[in-house]
C-alpha atoms as a PDB file:
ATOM      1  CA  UNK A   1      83.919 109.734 117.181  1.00  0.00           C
ATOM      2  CA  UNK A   2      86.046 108.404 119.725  1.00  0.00           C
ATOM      3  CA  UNK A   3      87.696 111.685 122.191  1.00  0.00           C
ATOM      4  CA  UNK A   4      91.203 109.865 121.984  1.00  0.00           C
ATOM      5  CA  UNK A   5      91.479 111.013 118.190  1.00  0.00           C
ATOM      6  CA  UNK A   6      94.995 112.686 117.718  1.00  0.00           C
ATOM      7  CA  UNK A   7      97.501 113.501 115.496  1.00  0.00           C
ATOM      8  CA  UNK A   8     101.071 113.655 116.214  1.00  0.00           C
ATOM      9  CA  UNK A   9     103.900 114.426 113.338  1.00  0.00           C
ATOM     10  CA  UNK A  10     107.436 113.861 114.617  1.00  0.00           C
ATOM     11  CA  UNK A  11     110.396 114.997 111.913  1.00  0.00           C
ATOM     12  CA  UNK A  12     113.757 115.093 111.693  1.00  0.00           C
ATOM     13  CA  UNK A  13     117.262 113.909 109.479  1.00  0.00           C
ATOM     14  CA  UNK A  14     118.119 110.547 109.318  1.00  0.00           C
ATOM     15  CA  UNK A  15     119.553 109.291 112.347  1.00  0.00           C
ATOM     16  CA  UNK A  16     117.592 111.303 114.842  1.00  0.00           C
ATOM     17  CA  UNK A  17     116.233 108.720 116.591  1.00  0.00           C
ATOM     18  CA  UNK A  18     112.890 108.765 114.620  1.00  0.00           C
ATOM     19  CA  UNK A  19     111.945 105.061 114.556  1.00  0.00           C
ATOM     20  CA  UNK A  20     113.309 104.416 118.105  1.00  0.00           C
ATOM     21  CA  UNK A  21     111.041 106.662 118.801  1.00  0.00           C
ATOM     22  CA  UNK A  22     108.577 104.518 116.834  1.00  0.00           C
ATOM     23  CA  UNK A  23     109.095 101.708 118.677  1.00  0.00           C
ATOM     24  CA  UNK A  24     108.275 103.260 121.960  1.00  0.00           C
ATOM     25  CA  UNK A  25     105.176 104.511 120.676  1.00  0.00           C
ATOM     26  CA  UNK A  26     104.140 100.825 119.828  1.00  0.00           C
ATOM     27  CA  UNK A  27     105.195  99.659 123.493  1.00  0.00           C
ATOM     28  CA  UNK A  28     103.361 102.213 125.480  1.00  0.00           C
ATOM     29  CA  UNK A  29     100.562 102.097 122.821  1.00  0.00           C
ATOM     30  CA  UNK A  30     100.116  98.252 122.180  1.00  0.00           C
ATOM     31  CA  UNK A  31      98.603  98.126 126.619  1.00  0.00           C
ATOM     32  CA  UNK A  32      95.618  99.946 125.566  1.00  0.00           C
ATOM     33  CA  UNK A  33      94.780  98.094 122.058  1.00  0.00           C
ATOM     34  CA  UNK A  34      96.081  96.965 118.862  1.00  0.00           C
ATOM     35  CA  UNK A  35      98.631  99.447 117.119  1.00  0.00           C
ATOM     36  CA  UNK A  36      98.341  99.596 113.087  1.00  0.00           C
ATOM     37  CA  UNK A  37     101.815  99.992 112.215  1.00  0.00           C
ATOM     38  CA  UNK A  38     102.559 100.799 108.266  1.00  0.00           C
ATOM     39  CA  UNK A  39     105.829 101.196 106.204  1.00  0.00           C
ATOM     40  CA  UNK A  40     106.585 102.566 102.844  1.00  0.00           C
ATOM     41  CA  UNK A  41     106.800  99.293 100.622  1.00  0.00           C
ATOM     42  CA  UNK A  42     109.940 100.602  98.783  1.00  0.00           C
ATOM     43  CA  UNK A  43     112.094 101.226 102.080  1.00  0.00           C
ATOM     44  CA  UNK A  44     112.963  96.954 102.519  1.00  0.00           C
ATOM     45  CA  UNK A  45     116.937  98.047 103.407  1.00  0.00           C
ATOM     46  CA  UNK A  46     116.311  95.767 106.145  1.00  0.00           C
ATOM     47  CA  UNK A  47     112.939  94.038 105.242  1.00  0.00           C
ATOM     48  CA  UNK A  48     110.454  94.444 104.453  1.00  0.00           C
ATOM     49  CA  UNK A  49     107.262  93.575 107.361  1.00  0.00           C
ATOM     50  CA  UNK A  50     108.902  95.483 110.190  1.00  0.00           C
ATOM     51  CA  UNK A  51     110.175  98.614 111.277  1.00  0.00           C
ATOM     52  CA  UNK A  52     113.959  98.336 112.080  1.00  0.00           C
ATOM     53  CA  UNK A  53     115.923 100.774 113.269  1.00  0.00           C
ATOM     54  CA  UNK A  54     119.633 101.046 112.201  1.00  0.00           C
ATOM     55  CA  UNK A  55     120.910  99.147 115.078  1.00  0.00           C
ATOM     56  CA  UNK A  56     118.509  95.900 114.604  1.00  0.00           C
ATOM     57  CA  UNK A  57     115.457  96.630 116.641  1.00  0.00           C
ATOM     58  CA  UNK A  58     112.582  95.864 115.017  1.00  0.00           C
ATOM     59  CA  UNK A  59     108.821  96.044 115.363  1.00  0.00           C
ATOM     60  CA  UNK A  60     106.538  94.675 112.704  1.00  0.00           C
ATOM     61  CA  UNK A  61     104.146  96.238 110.201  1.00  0.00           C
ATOM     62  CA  UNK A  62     102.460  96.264 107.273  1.00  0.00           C
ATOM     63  CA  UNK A  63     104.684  97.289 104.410  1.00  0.00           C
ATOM     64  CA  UNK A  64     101.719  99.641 101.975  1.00  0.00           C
ATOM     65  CA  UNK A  65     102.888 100.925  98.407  1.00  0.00           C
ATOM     66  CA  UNK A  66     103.050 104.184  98.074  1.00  0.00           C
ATOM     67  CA  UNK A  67      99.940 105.274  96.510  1.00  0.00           C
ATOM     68  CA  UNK A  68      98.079 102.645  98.634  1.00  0.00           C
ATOM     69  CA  UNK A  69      97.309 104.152 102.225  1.00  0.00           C
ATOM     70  CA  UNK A  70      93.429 104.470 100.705  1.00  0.00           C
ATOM     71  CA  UNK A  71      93.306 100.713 100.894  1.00  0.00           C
ATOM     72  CA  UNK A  72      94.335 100.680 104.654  1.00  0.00           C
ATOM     73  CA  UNK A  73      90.703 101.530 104.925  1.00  0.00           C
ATOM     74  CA  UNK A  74      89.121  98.453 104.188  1.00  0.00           C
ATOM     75  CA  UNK A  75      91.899  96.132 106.254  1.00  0.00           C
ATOM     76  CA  UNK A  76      90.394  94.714 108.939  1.00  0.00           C
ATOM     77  CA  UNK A  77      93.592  95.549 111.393  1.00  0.00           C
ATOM     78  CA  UNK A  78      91.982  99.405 110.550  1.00  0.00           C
ATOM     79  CA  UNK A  79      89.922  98.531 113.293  1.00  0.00           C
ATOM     80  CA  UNK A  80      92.968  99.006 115.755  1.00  0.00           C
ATOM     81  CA  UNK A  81      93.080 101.812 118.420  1.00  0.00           C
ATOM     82  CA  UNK A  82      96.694 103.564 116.976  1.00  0.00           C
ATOM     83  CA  UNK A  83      97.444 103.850 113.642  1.00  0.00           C
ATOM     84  CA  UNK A  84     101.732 104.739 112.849  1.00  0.00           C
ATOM     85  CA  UNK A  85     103.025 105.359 109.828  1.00  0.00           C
ATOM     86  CA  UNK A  86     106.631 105.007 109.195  1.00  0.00           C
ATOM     87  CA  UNK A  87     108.633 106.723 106.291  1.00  0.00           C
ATOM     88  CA  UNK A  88     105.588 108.810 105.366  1.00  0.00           C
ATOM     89  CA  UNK A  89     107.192 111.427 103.398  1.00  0.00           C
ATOM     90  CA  UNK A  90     107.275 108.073 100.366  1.00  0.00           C
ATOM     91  CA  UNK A  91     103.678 108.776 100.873  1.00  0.00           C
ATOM     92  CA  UNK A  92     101.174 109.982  97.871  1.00  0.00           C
ATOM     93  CA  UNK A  93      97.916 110.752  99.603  1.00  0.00           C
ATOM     94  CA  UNK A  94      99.200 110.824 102.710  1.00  0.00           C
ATOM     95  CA  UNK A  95      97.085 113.881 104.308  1.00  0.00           C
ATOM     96  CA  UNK A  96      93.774 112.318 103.365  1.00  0.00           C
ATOM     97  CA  UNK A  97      94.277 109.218 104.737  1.00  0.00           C
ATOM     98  CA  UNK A  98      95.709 110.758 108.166  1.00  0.00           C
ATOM     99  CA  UNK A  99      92.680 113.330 108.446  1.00  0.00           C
ATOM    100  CA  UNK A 100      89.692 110.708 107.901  1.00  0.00           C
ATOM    101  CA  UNK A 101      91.510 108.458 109.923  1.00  0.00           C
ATOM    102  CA  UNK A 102      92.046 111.189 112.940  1.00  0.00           C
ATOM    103  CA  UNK A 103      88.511 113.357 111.953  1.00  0.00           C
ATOM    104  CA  UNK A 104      86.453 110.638 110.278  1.00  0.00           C
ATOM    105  CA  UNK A 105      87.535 107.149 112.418  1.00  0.00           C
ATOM    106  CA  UNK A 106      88.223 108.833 115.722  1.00  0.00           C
ATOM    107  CA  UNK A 107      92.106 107.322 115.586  1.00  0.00           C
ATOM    108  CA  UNK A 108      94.967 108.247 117.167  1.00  0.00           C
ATOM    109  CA  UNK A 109      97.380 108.379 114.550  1.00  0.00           C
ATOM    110  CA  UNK A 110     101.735 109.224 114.442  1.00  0.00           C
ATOM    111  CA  UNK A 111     103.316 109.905 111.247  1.00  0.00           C
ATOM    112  CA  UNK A 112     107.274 109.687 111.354  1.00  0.00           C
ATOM    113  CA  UNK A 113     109.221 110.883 108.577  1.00  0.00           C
ATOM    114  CA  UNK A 114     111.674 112.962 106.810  1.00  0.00           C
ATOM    115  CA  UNK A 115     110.034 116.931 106.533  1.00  0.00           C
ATOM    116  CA  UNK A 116     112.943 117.996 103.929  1.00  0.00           C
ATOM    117  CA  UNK A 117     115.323 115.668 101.698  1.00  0.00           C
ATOM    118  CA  UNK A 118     118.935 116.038 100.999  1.00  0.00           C
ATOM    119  CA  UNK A 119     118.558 119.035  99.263  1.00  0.00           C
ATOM    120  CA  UNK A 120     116.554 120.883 102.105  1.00  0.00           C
ATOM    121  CA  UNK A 121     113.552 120.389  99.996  1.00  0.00           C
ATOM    122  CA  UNK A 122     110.125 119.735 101.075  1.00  0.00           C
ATOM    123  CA  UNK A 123     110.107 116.014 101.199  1.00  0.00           C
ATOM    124  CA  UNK A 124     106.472 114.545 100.736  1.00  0.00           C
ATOM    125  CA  UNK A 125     103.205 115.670 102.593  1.00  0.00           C
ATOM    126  CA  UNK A 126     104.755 115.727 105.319  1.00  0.00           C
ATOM    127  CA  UNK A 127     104.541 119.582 105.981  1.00  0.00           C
ATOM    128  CA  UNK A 128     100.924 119.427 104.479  1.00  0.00           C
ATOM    129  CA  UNK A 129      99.596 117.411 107.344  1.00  0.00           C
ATOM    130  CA  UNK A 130     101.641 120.228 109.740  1.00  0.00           C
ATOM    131  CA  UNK A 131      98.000 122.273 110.193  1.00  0.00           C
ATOM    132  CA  UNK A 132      96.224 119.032 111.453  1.00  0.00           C
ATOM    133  CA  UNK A 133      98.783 118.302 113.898  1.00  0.00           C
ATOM    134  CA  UNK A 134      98.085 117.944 117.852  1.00  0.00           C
ATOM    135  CA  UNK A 135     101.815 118.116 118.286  1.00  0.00           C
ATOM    136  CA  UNK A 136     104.764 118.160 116.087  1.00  0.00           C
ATOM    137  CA  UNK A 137     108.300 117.564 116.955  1.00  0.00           C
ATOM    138  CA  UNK A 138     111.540 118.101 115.114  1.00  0.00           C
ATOM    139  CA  UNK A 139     114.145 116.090 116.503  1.00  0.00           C
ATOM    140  CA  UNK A 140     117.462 116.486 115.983  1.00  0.00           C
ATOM    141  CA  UNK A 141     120.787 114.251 115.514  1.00  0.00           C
ATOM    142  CA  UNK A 142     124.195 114.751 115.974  1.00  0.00           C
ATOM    143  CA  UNK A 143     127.018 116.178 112.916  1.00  0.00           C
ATOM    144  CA  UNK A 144     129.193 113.648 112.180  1.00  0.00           C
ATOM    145  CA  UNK A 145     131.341 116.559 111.038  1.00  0.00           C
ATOM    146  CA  UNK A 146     131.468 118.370 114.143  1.00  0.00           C
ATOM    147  CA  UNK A 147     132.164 115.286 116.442  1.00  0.00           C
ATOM    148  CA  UNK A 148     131.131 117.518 119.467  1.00  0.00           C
ATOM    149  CA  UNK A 149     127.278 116.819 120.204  1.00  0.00           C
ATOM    150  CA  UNK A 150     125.889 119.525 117.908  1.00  0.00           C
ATOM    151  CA  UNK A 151     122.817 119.501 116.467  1.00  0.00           C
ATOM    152  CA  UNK A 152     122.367 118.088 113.170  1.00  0.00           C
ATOM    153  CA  UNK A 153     118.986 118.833 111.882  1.00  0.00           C
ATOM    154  CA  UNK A 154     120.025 118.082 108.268  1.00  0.00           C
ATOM    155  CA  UNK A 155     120.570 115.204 105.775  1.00  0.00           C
ATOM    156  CA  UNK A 156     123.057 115.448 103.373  1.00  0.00           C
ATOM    157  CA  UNK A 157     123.817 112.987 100.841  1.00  0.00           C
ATOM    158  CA  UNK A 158     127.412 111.740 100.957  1.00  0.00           C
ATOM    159  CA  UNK A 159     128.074 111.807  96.776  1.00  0.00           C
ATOM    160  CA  UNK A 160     126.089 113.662  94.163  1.00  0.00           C
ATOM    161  CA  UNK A 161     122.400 112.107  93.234  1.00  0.00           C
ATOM    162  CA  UNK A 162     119.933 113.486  91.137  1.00  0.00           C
ATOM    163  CA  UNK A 163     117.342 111.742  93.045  1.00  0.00           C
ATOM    164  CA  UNK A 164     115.863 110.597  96.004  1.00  0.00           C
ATOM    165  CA  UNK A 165     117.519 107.500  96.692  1.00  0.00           C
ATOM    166  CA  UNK A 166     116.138 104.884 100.046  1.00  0.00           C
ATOM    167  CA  UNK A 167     119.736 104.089 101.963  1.00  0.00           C
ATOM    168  CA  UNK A 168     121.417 105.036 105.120  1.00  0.00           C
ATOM    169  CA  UNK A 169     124.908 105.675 106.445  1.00  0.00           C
ATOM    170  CA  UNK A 170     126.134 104.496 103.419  1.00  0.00           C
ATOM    171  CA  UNK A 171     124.276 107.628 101.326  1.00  0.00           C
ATOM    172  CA  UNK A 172     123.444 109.832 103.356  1.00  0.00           C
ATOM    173  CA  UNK A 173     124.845 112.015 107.204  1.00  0.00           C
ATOM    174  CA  UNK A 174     123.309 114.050 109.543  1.00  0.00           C
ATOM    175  CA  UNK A 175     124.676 117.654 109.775  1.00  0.00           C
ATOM    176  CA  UNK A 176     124.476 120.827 111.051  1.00  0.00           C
ATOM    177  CA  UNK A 177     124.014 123.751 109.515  1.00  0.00           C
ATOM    178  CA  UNK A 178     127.208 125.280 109.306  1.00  0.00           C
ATOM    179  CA  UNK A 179     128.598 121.441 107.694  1.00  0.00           C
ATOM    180  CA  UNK A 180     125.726 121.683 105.358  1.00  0.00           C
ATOM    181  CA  UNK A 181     126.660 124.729 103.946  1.00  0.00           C
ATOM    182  CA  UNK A 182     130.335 123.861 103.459  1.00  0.00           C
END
Protein backbone atom coordinates (compact mmCIF):
# COMPACT_ATOMS: atom_id res chain seq x y z
CA UNK A 1 0.00 0.00 0.00
CA UNK A 2 1.12 3.25 -0.98
CA UNK A 3 1.51 5.85 2.58
CA UNK A 4 -0.26 8.71 0.49
CA UNK A 5 -3.69 6.74 0.87
CA UNK A 6 -6.38 9.29 2.14
CA UNK A 7 -9.73 10.07 2.32
CA UNK A 8 -11.19 13.41 2.34
CA UNK A 9 -15.25 14.08 2.32
CA UNK A 10 -16.09 17.74 1.74
CA UNK A 11 -20.15 18.60 2.11
CA UNK A 12 -22.23 21.24 1.90
CA UNK A 13 -25.74 22.93 0.05
CA UNK A 14 -25.67 23.71 -3.34
CA UNK A 15 -23.79 26.66 -4.09
CA UNK A 16 -21.09 26.36 -1.50
CA UNK A 17 -18.41 26.34 -3.58
CA UNK A 18 -18.12 22.47 -3.66
CA UNK A 19 -16.89 21.83 -7.22
CA UNK A 20 -14.68 24.99 -7.28
CA UNK A 21 -13.30 23.41 -4.77
CA UNK A 22 -13.07 20.37 -7.06
CA UNK A 23 -11.31 21.96 -9.49
CA UNK A 24 -8.53 23.07 -7.28
CA UNK A 25 -8.07 19.73 -6.07
CA UNK A 26 -7.43 18.57 -9.76
CA UNK A 27 -4.84 21.56 -10.27
CA UNK A 28 -2.73 21.06 -7.25
CA UNK A 29 -3.27 17.25 -7.66
CA UNK A 30 -2.76 16.70 -11.51
CA UNK A 31 1.67 17.97 -10.67
CA UNK A 32 2.14 14.83 -8.86
CA UNK A 33 0.17 12.24 -11.28
CA UNK A 34 -2.90 11.56 -13.10
CA UNK A 35 -6.23 12.56 -11.20
CA UNK A 36 -9.34 10.04 -11.81
CA UNK A 37 -12.07 12.39 -11.86
CA UNK A 38 -15.82 10.74 -11.88
CA UNK A 39 -19.39 12.25 -12.14
CA UNK A 40 -22.78 10.92 -11.50
CA UNK A 41 -24.03 9.99 -15.15
CA UNK A 42 -27.53 11.48 -14.46
CA UNK A 43 -26.22 15.09 -13.38
CA UNK A 44 -25.49 16.25 -17.55
CA UNK A 45 -27.23 19.97 -16.61
CA UNK A 46 -24.22 21.11 -18.27
CA UNK A 47 -22.71 17.90 -19.87
CA UNK A 48 -22.03 15.39 -19.44
CA UNK A 49 -17.73 14.44 -19.48
CA UNK A 50 -16.76 17.30 -17.20
CA UNK A 51 -17.23 18.82 -14.03
CA UNK A 52 -18.66 22.40 -14.43
CA UNK A 53 -19.30 24.58 -11.97
CA UNK A 54 -22.29 27.02 -12.19
CA UNK A 55 -20.32 29.79 -13.60
CA UNK A 56 -18.69 27.69 -16.68
CA UNK A 57 -15.49 26.29 -15.34
CA UNK A 58 -15.03 23.04 -16.18
CA UNK A 59 -12.68 20.13 -15.65
CA UNK A 60 -13.25 16.81 -17.33
CA UNK A 61 -14.23 13.35 -16.10
CA UNK A 62 -15.64 10.31 -16.50
CA UNK A 63 -19.40 10.48 -16.22
CA UNK A 64 -20.16 6.55 -14.16
CA UNK A 65 -23.94 5.44 -13.68
CA UNK A 66 -24.96 5.23 -10.57
CA UNK A 67 -24.69 1.74 -9.56
CA UNK A 68 -21.41 1.53 -11.58
CA UNK A 69 -18.40 2.85 -9.36
CA UNK A 70 -17.50 -1.22 -9.04
CA UNK A 71 -16.52 -1.04 -12.67
CA UNK A 72 -14.08 1.93 -12.06
CA UNK A 73 -11.99 -0.95 -10.90
CA UNK A 74 -11.07 -2.53 -13.93
CA UNK A 75 -10.51 1.04 -16.02
CA UNK A 76 -7.22 1.38 -16.77
CA UNK A 77 -7.22 5.36 -15.73
CA UNK A 78 -7.77 3.38 -12.00
CA UNK A 79 -4.23 3.27 -12.17
CA UNK A 80 -4.06 7.15 -11.46
CA UNK A 81 -2.55 8.62 -8.21
CA UNK A 82 -6.09 10.70 -7.05
CA UNK A 83 -9.25 9.42 -7.47
CA UNK A 84 -12.47 12.47 -7.08
CA UNK A 85 -15.74 11.80 -7.16
CA UNK A 86 -18.21 14.43 -7.90
CA UNK A 87 -22.01 14.36 -6.93
CA UNK A 88 -21.46 11.23 -4.83
CA UNK A 89 -24.47 11.32 -2.77
CA UNK A 90 -26.27 9.83 -6.65
CA UNK A 91 -23.99 7.12 -5.58
CA UNK A 92 -25.23 3.31 -4.79
CA UNK A 93 -22.17 1.56 -3.45
CA UNK A 94 -20.41 4.37 -2.88
CA UNK A 95 -18.56 3.39 0.57
CA UNK A 96 -17.14 0.20 -0.88
CA UNK A 97 -15.70 1.53 -3.69
CA UNK A 98 -14.06 4.58 -1.63
CA UNK A 99 -12.65 2.12 1.17
CA UNK A 100 -10.89 -0.53 -1.27
CA UNK A 101 -9.83 2.22 -3.22
CA UNK A 102 -8.26 4.24 -0.01
CA UNK A 103 -7.50 0.66 2.19
CA UNK A 104 -7.15 -1.85 -0.64
CA UNK A 105 -5.33 0.41 -3.72
CA UNK A 106 -3.40 2.76 -1.49
CA UNK A 107 -5.39 5.96 -3.29
CA UNK A 108 -5.91 9.16 -2.30
CA UNK A 109 -9.39 9.67 -2.86
CA UNK A 110 -12.09 13.16 -2.39
CA UNK A 111 -15.69 12.63 -2.46
CA UNK A 112 -17.78 15.96 -2.96
CA UNK A 113 -21.34 15.94 -2.47
CA UNK A 114 -24.55 16.87 -0.96
CA UNK A 115 -24.66 15.18 2.99
CA UNK A 116 -28.59 16.05 3.31
CA UNK A 117 -31.25 16.86 0.42
CA UNK A 118 -33.91 19.43 0.38
CA UNK A 119 -35.70 18.00 3.00
CA UNK A 120 -32.67 17.87 5.51
CA UNK A 121 -32.57 14.22 4.85
CA UNK A 122 -29.65 12.04 4.68
CA UNK A 123 -28.79 12.27 1.07
CA UNK A 124 -26.83 9.08 -0.18
CA UNK A 125 -23.73 7.38 1.53
CA UNK A 126 -22.42 10.20 1.99
CA UNK A 127 -22.55 10.21 5.90
CA UNK A 128 -21.69 6.39 5.74
CA UNK A 129 -18.24 7.01 4.42
CA UNK A 130 -18.04 9.92 7.48
CA UNK A 131 -16.04 7.08 9.85
CA UNK A 132 -13.38 6.48 7.05
CA UNK A 133 -12.71 10.00 6.61
CA UNK A 134 -9.07 11.67 7.08
CA UNK A 135 -10.85 14.98 7.04
CA UNK A 136 -14.28 16.17 6.44
CA UNK A 137 -15.44 19.60 5.75
CA UNK A 138 -18.85 21.21 5.67
CA UNK A 139 -18.79 24.23 3.77
CA UNK A 140 -21.15 26.65 3.80
CA UNK A 141 -22.94 29.23 1.27
CA UNK A 142 -24.59 32.28 1.59
CA UNK A 143 -28.91 32.81 2.18
CA UNK A 144 -30.21 34.30 -0.60
CA UNK A 145 -32.92 35.29 1.86
CA UNK A 146 -30.87 37.07 4.22
CA UNK A 147 -28.79 39.08 1.59
CA UNK A 148 -26.23 39.84 4.44
CA UNK A 149 -23.34 37.11 4.19
CA UNK A 150 -24.95 34.54 6.50
CA UNK A 151 -24.37 31.20 6.44
CA UNK A 152 -26.48 29.03 4.46
CA UNK A 153 -25.77 25.48 5.20
CA UNK A 154 -29.10 24.33 3.69
CA UNK A 155 -30.83 23.51 0.35
CA UNK A 156 -34.20 24.19 -0.06
CA UNK A 157 -36.17 23.50 -3.01
CA UNK A 158 -37.84 26.59 -4.49
CA UNK A 159 -41.58 24.77 -5.28
CA UNK A 160 -42.94 21.57 -3.81
CA UNK A 161 -41.30 18.08 -5.23
CA UNK A 162 -41.88 14.80 -4.09
CA UNK A 163 -38.54 13.82 -5.23
CA UNK A 164 -35.10 14.33 -5.67
CA UNK A 165 -34.86 16.22 -8.70
CA UNK A 166 -30.86 17.10 -10.51
CA UNK A 167 -31.18 21.19 -11.19
CA UNK A 168 -29.78 24.31 -9.79
CA UNK A 169 -30.81 27.90 -9.18
CA UNK A 170 -33.68 27.26 -11.00
CA UNK A 171 -34.95 24.40 -8.20
CA UNK A 172 -33.30 24.76 -5.59
CA UNK A 173 -31.44 27.99 -2.82
CA UNK A 174 -29.11 27.95 -0.26
CA UNK A 175 -30.42 29.04 3.20
CA UNK A 176 -29.92 29.45 6.57
CA UNK A 177 -31.48 28.06 9.17
CA UNK A 178 -33.75 30.51 10.38
CA UNK A 179 -35.05 30.92 6.21
CA UNK A 180 -35.36 27.22 6.21
CA UNK A 181 -37.64 27.05 8.85
CA UNK A 182 -39.91 29.85 7.63
Amino acid sequence: MKSTMSLRIIVGPMFAGKTSEIQSVVRRSECLGPVLVLTAAIDNRYGSDAVISHDKVAVPARPVDLNGLNQVLAWPEFAARSIVIDEAQFFTGLVDFVTTAVDRYGKHVVVVGLDGDARRRPFGEVLALMPHADVTEKKTALCRRCGDGTAAIFTRALRPCDDVEVGGADIYEPMCRRHYLD
